[in-house]
C-alpha atoms as a PDB file:
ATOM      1  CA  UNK A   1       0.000   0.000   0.000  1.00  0.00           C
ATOM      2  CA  UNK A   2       1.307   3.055  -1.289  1.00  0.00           C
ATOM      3  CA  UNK A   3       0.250   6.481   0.791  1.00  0.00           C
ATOM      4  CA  UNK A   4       1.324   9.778  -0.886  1.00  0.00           C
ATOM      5  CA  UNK A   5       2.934  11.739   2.166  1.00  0.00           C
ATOM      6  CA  UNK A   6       4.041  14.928   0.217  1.00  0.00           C
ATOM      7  CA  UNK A   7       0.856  15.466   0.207  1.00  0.00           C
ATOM      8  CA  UNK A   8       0.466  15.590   4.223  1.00  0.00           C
ATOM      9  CA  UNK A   9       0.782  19.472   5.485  1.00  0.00           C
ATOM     10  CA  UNK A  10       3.731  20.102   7.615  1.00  0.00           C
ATOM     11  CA  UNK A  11       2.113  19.716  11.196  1.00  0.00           C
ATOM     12  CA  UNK A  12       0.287  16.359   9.594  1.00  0.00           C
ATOM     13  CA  UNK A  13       3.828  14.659   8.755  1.00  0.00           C
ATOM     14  CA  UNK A  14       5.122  15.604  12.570  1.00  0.00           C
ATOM     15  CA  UNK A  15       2.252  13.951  13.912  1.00  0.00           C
ATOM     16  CA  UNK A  16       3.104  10.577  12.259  1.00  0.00           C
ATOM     17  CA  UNK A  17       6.714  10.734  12.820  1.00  0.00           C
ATOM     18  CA  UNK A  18       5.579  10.927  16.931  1.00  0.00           C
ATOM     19  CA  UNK A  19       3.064   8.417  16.580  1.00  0.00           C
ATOM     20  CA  UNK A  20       5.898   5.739  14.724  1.00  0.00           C
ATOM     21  CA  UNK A  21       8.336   6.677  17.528  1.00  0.00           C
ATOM     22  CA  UNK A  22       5.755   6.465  20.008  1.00  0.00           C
ATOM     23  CA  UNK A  23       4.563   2.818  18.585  1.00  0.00           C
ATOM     24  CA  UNK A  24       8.401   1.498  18.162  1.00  0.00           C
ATOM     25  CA  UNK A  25      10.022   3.592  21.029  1.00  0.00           C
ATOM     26  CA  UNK A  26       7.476   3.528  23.456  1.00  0.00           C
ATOM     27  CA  UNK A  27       5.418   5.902  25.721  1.00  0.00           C
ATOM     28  CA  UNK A  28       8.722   7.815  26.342  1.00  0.00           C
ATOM     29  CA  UNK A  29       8.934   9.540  22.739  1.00  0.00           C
ATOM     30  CA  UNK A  30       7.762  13.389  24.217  1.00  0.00           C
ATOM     31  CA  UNK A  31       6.903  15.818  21.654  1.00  0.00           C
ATOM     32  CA  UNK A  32       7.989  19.451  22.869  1.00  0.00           C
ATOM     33  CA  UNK A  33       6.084  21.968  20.818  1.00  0.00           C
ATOM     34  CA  UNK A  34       4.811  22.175  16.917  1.00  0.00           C
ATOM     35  CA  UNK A  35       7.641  21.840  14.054  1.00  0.00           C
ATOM     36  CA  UNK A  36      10.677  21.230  16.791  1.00  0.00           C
ATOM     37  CA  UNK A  37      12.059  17.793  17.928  1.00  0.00           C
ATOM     38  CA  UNK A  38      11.314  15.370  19.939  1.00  0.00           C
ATOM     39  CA  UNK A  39      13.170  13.072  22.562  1.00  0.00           C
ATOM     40  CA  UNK A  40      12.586   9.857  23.868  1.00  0.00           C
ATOM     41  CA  UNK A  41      13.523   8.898  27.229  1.00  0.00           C
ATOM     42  CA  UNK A  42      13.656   4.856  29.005  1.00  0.00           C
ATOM     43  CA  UNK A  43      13.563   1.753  27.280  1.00  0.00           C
ATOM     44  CA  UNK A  44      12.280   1.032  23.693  1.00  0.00           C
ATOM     45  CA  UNK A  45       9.332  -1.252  23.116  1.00  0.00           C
ATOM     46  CA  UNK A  46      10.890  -2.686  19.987  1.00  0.00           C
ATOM     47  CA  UNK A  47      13.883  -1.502  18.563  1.00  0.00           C
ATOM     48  CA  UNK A  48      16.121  -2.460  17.635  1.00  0.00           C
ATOM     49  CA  UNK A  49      14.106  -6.059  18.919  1.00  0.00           C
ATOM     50  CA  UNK A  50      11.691  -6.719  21.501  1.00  0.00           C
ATOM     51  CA  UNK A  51      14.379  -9.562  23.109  1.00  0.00           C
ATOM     52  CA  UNK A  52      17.235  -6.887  23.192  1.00  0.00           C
ATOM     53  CA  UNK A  53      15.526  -3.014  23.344  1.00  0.00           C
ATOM     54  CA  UNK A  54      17.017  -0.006  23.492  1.00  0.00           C
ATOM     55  CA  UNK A  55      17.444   1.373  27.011  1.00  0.00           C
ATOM     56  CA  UNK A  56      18.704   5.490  26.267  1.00  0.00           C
ATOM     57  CA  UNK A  57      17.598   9.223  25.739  1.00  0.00           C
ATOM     58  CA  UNK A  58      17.940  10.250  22.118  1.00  0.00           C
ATOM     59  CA  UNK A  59      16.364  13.100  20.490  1.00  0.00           C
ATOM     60  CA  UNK A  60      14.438  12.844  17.252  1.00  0.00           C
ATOM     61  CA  UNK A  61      13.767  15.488  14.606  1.00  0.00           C
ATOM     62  CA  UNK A  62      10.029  15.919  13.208  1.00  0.00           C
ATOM     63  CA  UNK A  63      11.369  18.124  10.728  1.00  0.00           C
ATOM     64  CA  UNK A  64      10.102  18.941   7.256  1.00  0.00           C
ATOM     65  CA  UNK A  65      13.090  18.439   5.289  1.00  0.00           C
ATOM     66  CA  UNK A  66      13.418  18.923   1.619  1.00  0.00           C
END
């Protein structure tokens, strides 16, 4: 399934990018404000695998970029 996200509106596109971090990261992905970044704090609910996850703060850009 093919979805066309150029044609998602800036503050659309930010909102998925949380929502995958949120769904592979965990309830520790914390978005700060609209169009800035985002940081995840604990342990990851699946990455990089369920058996071994991720246990550190990163920060992760929701950025528009073209």
């Amino acid at each position: 399934m093919n979805y066309p996200l150029e044609n998602l509106k800036d503050t659309e596109f930010e909102k998925l990018v949380a929502l995958i971090c949120e769904r592979i990261l965990g309830l520790g992905t914390i978005v700060f404000s609209k169009g800035k970044d985002a940081k995840f704090e604990g342990k990851a609910n699946k990455f990089p695998s369920e058996r071994e996850p991720w246990l550190r703060n990163t920060t992760i850009s929701l950025r528009v970029i073209l």
